[in-house]
N, C-alpha and C. Protein backbone atom coordinates (compact mmCIF):
# COMPACT_ATOMS: atom_id res chain seq x y z
N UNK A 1 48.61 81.04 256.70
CA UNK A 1 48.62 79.77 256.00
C UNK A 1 49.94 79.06 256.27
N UNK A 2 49.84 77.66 255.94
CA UNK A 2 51.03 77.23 256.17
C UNK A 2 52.12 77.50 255.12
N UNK A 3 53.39 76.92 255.52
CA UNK A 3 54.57 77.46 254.27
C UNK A 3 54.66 76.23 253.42
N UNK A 4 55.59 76.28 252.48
CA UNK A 4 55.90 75.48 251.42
C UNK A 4 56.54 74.27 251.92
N UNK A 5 57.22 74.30 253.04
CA UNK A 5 58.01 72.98 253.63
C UNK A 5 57.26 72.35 254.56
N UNK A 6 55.95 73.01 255.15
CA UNK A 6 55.23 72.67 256.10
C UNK A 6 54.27 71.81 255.17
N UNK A 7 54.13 72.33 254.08
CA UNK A 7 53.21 71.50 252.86
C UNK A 7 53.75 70.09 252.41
N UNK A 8 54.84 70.81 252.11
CA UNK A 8 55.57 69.54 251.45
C UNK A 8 55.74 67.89 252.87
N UNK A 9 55.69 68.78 254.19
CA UNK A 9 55.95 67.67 255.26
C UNK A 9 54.60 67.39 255.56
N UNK A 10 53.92 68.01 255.15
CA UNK A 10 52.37 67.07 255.56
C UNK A 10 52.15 65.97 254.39
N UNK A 11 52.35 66.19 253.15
CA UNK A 11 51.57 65.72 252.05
C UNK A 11 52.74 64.41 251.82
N UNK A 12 54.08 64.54 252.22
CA UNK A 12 54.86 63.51 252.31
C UNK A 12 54.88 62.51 253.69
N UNK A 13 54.29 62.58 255.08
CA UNK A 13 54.04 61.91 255.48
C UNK A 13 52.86 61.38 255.83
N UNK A 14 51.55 62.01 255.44
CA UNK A 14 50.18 61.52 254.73
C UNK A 14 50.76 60.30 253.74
N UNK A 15 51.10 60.44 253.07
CA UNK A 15 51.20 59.54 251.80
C UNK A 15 52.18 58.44 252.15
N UNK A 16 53.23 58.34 252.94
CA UNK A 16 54.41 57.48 253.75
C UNK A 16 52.93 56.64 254.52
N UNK A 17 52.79 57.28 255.74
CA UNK A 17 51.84 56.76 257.15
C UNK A 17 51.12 55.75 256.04
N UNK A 18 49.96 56.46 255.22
CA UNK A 18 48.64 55.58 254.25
C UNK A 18 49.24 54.61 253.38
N UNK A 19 50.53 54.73 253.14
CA UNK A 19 50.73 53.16 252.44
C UNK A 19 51.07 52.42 253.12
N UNK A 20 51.92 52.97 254.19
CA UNK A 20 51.79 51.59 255.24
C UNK A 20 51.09 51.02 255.47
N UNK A 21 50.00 52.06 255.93
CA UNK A 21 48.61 51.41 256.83
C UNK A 21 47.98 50.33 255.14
N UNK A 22 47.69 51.08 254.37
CA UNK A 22 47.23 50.55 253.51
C UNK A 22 47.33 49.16 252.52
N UNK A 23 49.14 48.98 252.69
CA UNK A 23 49.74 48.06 251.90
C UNK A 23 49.59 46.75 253.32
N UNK A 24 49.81 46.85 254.16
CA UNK A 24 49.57 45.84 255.61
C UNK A 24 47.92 45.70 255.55
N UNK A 25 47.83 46.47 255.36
CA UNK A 25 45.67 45.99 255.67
C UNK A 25 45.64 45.71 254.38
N UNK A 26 46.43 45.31 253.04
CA UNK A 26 45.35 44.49 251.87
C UNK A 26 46.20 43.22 251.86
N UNK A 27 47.31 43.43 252.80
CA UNK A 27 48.24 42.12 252.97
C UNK A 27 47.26 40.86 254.01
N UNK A 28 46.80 41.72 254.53
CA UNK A 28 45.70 40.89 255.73
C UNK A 28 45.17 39.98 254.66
N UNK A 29 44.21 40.59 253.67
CA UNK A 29 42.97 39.87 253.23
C UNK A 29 43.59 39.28 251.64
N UNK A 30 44.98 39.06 251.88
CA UNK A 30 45.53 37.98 250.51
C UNK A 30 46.01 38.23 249.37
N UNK A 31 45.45 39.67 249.47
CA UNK A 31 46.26 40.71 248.19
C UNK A 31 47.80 40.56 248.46
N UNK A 32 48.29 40.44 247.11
CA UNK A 32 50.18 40.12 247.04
C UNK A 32 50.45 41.80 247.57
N UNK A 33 51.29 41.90 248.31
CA UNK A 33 52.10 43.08 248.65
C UNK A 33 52.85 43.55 247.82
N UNK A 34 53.29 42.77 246.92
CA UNK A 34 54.43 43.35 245.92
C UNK A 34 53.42 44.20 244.74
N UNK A 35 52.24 43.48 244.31
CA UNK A 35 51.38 43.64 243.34
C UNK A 35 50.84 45.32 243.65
N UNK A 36 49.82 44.75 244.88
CA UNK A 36 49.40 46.49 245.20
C UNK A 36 50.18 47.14 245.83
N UNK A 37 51.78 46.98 246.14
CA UNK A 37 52.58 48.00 246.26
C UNK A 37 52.73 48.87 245.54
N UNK A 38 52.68 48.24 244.10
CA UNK A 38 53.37 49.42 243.08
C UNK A 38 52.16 49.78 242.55
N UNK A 39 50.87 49.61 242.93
CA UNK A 39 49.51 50.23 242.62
C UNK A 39 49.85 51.52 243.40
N UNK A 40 50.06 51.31 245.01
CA UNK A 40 49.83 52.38 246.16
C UNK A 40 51.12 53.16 245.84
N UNK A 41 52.24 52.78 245.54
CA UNK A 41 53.57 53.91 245.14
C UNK A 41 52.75 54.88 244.44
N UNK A 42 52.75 54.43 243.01
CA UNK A 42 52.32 54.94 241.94
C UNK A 42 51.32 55.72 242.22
N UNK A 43 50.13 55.40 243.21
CA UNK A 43 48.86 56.43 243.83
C UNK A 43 49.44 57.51 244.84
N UNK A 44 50.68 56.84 245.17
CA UNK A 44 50.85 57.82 246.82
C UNK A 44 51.59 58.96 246.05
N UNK A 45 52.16 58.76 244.58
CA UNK A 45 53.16 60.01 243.94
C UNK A 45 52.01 60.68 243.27
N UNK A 46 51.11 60.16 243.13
CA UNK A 46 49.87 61.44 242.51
C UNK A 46 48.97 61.81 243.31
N UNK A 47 48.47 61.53 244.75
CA UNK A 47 48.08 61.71 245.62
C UNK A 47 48.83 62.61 246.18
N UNK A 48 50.45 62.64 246.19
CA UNK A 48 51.20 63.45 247.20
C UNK A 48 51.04 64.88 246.62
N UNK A 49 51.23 64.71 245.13
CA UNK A 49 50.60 66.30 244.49
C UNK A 49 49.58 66.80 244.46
N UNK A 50 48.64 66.01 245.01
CA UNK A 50 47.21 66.56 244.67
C UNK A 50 46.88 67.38 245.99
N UNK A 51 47.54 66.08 247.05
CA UNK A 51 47.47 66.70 248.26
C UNK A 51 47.82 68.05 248.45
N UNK A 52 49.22 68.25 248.06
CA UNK A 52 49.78 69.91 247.77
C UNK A 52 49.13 70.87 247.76
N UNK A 53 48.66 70.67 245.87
CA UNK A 53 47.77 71.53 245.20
C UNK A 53 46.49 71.93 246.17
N UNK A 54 45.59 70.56 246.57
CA UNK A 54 44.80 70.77 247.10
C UNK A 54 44.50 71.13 247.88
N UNK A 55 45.38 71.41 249.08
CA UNK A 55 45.81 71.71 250.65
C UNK A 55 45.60 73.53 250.25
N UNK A 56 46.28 73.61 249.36
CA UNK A 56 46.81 75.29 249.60
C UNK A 56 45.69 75.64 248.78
N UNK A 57 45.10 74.98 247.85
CA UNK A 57 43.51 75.82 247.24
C UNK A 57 42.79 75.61 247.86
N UNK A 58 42.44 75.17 249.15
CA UNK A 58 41.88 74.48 250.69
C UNK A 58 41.51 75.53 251.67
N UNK A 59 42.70 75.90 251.53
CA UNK A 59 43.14 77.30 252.89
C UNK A 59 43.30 78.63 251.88
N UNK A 60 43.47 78.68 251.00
CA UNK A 60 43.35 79.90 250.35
C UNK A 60 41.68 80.08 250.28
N UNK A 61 40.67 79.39 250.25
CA UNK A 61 39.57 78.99 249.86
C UNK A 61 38.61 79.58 251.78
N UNK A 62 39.52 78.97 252.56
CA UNK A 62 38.95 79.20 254.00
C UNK A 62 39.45 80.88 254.23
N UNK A 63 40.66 81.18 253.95
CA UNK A 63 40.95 82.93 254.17
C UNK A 63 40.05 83.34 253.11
N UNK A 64 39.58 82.83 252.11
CA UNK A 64 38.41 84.14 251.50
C UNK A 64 37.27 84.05 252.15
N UNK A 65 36.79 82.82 252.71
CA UNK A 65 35.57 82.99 252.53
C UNK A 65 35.07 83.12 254.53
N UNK A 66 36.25 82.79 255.13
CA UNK A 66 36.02 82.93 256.93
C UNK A 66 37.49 83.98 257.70
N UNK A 67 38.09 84.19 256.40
CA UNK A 67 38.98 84.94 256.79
C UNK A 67 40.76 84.29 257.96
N UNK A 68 40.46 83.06 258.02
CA UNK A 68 41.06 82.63 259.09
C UNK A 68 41.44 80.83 258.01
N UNK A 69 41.87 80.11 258.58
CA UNK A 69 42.38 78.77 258.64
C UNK A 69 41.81 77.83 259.13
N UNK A 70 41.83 78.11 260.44
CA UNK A 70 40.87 77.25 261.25
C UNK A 70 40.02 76.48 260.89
N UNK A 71 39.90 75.45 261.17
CA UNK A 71 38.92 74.81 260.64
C UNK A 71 37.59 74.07 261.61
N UNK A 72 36.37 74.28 261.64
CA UNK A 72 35.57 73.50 262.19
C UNK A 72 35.33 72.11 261.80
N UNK A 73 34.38 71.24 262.43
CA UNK A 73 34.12 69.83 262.27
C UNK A 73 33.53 69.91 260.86
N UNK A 74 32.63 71.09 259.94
CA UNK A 74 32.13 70.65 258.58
C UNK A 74 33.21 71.14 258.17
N UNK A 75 34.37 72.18 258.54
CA UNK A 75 35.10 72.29 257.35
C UNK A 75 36.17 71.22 256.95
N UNK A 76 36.74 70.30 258.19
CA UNK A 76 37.23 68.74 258.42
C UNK A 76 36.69 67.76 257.17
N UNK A 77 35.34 67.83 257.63
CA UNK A 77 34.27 66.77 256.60
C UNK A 77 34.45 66.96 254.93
N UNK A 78 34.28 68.35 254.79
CA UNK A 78 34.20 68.55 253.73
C UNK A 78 35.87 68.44 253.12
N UNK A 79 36.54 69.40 253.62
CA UNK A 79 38.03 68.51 253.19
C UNK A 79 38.56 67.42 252.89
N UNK A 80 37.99 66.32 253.69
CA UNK A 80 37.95 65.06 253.40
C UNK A 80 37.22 64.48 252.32
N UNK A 81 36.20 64.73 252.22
CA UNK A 81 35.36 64.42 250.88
C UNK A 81 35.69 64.87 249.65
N UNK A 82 36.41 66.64 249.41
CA UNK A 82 36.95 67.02 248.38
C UNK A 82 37.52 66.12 247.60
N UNK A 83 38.50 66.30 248.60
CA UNK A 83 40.00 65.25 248.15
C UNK A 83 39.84 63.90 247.87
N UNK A 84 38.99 63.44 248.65
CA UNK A 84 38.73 61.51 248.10
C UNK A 84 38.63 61.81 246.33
N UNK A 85 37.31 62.84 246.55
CA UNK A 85 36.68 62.81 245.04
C UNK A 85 37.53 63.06 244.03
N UNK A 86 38.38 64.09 244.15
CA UNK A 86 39.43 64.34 243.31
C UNK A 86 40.18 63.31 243.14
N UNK A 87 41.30 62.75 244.14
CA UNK A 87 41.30 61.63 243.71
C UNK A 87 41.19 60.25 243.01
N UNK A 88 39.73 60.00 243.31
CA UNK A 88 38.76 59.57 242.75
C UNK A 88 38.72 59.09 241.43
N UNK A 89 38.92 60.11 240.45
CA UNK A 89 38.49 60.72 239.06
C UNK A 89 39.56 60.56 238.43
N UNK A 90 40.73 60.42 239.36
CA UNK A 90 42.01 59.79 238.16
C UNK A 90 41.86 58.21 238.95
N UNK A 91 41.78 57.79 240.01
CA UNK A 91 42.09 56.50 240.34
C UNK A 91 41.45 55.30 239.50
N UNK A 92 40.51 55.84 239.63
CA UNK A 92 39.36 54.83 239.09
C UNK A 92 39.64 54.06 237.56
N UNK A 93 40.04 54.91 236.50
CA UNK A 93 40.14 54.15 235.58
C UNK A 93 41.83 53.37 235.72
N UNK A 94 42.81 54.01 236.38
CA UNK A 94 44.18 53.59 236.66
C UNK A 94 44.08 51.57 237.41
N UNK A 95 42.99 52.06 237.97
CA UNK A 95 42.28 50.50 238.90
C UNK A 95 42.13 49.84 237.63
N UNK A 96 41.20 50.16 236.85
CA UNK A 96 40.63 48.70 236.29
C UNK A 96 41.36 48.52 235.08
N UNK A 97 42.75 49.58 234.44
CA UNK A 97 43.57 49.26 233.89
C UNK A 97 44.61 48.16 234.39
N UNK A 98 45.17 48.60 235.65
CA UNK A 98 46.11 47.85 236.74
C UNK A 98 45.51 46.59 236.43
N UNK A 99 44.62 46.19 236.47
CA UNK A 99 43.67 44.89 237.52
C UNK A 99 43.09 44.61 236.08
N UNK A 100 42.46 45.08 235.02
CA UNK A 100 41.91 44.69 233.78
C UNK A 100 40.83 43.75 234.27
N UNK A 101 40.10 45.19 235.04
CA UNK A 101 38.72 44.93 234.77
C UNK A 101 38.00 46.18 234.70
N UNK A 102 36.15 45.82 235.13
CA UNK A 102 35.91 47.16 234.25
C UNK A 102 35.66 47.83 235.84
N UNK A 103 35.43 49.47 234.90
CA UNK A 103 35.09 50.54 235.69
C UNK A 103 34.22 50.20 236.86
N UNK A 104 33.10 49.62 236.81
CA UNK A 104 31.98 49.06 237.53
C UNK A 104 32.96 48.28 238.84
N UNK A 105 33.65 47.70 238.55
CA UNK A 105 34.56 46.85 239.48
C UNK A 105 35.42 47.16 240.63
N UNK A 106 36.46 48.47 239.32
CA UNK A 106 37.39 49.21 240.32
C UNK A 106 36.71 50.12 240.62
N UNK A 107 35.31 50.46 241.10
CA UNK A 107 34.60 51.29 241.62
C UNK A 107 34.10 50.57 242.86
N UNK A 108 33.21 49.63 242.87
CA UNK A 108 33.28 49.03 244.00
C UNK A 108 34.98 48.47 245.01
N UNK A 109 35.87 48.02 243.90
CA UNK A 109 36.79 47.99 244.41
C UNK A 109 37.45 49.60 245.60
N UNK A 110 37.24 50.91 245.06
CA UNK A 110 37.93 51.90 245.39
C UNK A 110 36.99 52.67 246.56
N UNK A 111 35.79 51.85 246.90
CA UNK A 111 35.00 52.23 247.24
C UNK A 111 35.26 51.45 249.19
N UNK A 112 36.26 50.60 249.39
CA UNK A 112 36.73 50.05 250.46
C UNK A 112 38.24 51.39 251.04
N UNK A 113 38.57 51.81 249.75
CA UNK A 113 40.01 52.20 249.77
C UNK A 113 39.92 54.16 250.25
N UNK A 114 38.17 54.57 249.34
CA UNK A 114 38.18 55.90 249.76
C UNK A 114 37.73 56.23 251.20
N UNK A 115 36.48 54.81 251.49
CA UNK A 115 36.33 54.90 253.04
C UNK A 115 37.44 55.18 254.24
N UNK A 116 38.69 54.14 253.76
CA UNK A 116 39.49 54.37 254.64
C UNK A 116 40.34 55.66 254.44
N UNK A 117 40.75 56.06 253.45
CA UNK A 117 41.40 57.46 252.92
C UNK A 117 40.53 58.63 253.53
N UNK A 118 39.13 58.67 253.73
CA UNK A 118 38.50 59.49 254.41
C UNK A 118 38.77 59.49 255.81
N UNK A 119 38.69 58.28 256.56
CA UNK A 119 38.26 58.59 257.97
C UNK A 119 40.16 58.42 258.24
N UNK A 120 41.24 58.50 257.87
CA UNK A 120 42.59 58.28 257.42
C UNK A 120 42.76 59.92 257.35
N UNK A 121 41.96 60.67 256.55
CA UNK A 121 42.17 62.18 255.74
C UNK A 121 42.29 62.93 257.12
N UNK A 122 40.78 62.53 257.63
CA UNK A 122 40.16 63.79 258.49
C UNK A 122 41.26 63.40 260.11
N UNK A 123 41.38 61.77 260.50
CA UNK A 123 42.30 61.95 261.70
C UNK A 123 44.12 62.44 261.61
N UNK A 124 44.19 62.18 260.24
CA UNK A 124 45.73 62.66 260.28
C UNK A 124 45.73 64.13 260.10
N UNK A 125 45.04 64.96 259.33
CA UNK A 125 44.86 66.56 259.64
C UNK A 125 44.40 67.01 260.77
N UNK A 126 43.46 66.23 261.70
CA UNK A 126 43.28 66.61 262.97
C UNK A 126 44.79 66.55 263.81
N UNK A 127 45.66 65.83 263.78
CA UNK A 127 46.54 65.39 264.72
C UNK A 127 47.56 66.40 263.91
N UNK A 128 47.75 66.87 262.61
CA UNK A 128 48.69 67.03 262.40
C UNK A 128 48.67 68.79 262.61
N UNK A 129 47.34 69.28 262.39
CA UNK A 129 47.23 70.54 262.88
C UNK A 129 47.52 71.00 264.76
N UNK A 130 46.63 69.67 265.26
CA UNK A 130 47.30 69.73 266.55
C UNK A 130 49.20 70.05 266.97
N UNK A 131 49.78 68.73 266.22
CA UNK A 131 50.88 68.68 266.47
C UNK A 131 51.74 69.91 265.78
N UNK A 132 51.30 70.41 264.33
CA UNK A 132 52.01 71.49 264.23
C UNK A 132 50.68 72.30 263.47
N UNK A 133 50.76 73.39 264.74
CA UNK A 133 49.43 74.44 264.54
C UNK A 133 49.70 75.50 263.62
N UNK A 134 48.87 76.07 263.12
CA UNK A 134 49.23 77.32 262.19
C UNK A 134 49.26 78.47 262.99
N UNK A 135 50.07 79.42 262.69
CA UNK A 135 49.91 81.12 263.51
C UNK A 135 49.33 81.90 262.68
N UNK A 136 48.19 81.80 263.20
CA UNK A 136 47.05 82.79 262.57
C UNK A 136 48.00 83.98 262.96
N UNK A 137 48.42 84.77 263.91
CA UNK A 137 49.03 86.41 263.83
C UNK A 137 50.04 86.52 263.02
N UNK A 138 50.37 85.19 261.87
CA UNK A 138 51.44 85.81 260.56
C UNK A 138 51.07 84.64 259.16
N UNK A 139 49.81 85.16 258.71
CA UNK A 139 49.38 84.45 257.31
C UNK A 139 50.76 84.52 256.62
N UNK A 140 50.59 83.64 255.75
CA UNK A 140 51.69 83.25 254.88
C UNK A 140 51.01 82.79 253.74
N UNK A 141 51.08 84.03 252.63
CA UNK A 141 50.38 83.51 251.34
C UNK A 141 51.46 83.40 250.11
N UNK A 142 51.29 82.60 249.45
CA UNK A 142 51.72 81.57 248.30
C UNK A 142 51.44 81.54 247.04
């Protein structure tokens, strides 16, 4: 598994990279930058823990049940979907507090934001496992 600093450097530049991308693409379509900045701060510091948490109950979850890390194309998918959902379940009412409107709203609203957080999830863990691979011949459990 990976280590604690290898965690901490994924889940801190996941969350850096996606507000960029994120705060520039709602700047496109007229949203104030300053406004959903401090929406996306505020998401990227509870996102960055969840990521954590979630990462290492992820791979603790793949060594029980395949013995290994590795991950195939459904175990990609499904990683990605976890985590939106989790997510999810705190964002949603934080939205239509922010914005004061209802649930129904910041649901369609979050529903532009998890699309991209998904297909966002699955290419930055692809690249980032590429760029720094795990050594399966020395697990590292946590």
């Amino acid at each position: 598994m990976r280590t604690a600093a290898d965690r901490i450097r994924h889940a801190i530049a996941f969350e850096v990279i996606g507000l960029i991308l994120i705060v520039s693409i709602l700047s496109l379509f007229g949203f104030d930058a300053a406004h959903t900045g401090v929406l996306g701060v505020a998401f990227s510091i509870l996102a960055t823990g969840w990521n954590y948490v979630y990462n290492l109950w992820f791979d603790k979850a793949m060594v029980k049940f395949t013995g290994k890390t590795e991950k195939k194309q459904k175990h990609r998918v499904l990683h990605a979907v976890l985590f939106e959902l989790g997510l999810l379940w705190v964002t949603l009412p934080a939205i239509a507090w922010w914005l004061n409107i209802s649930l129904w709203q910041a649901f369609l609203m979050d529903i532009g934001l998890v699309a991209f957080y998904l297909v966002y999830a699955y290419v930055y863990n692809l690249a980032y496992d590429k760029i720094f691979p795990i050594n399966e011949g020395k697990l590292v459990t946590q």
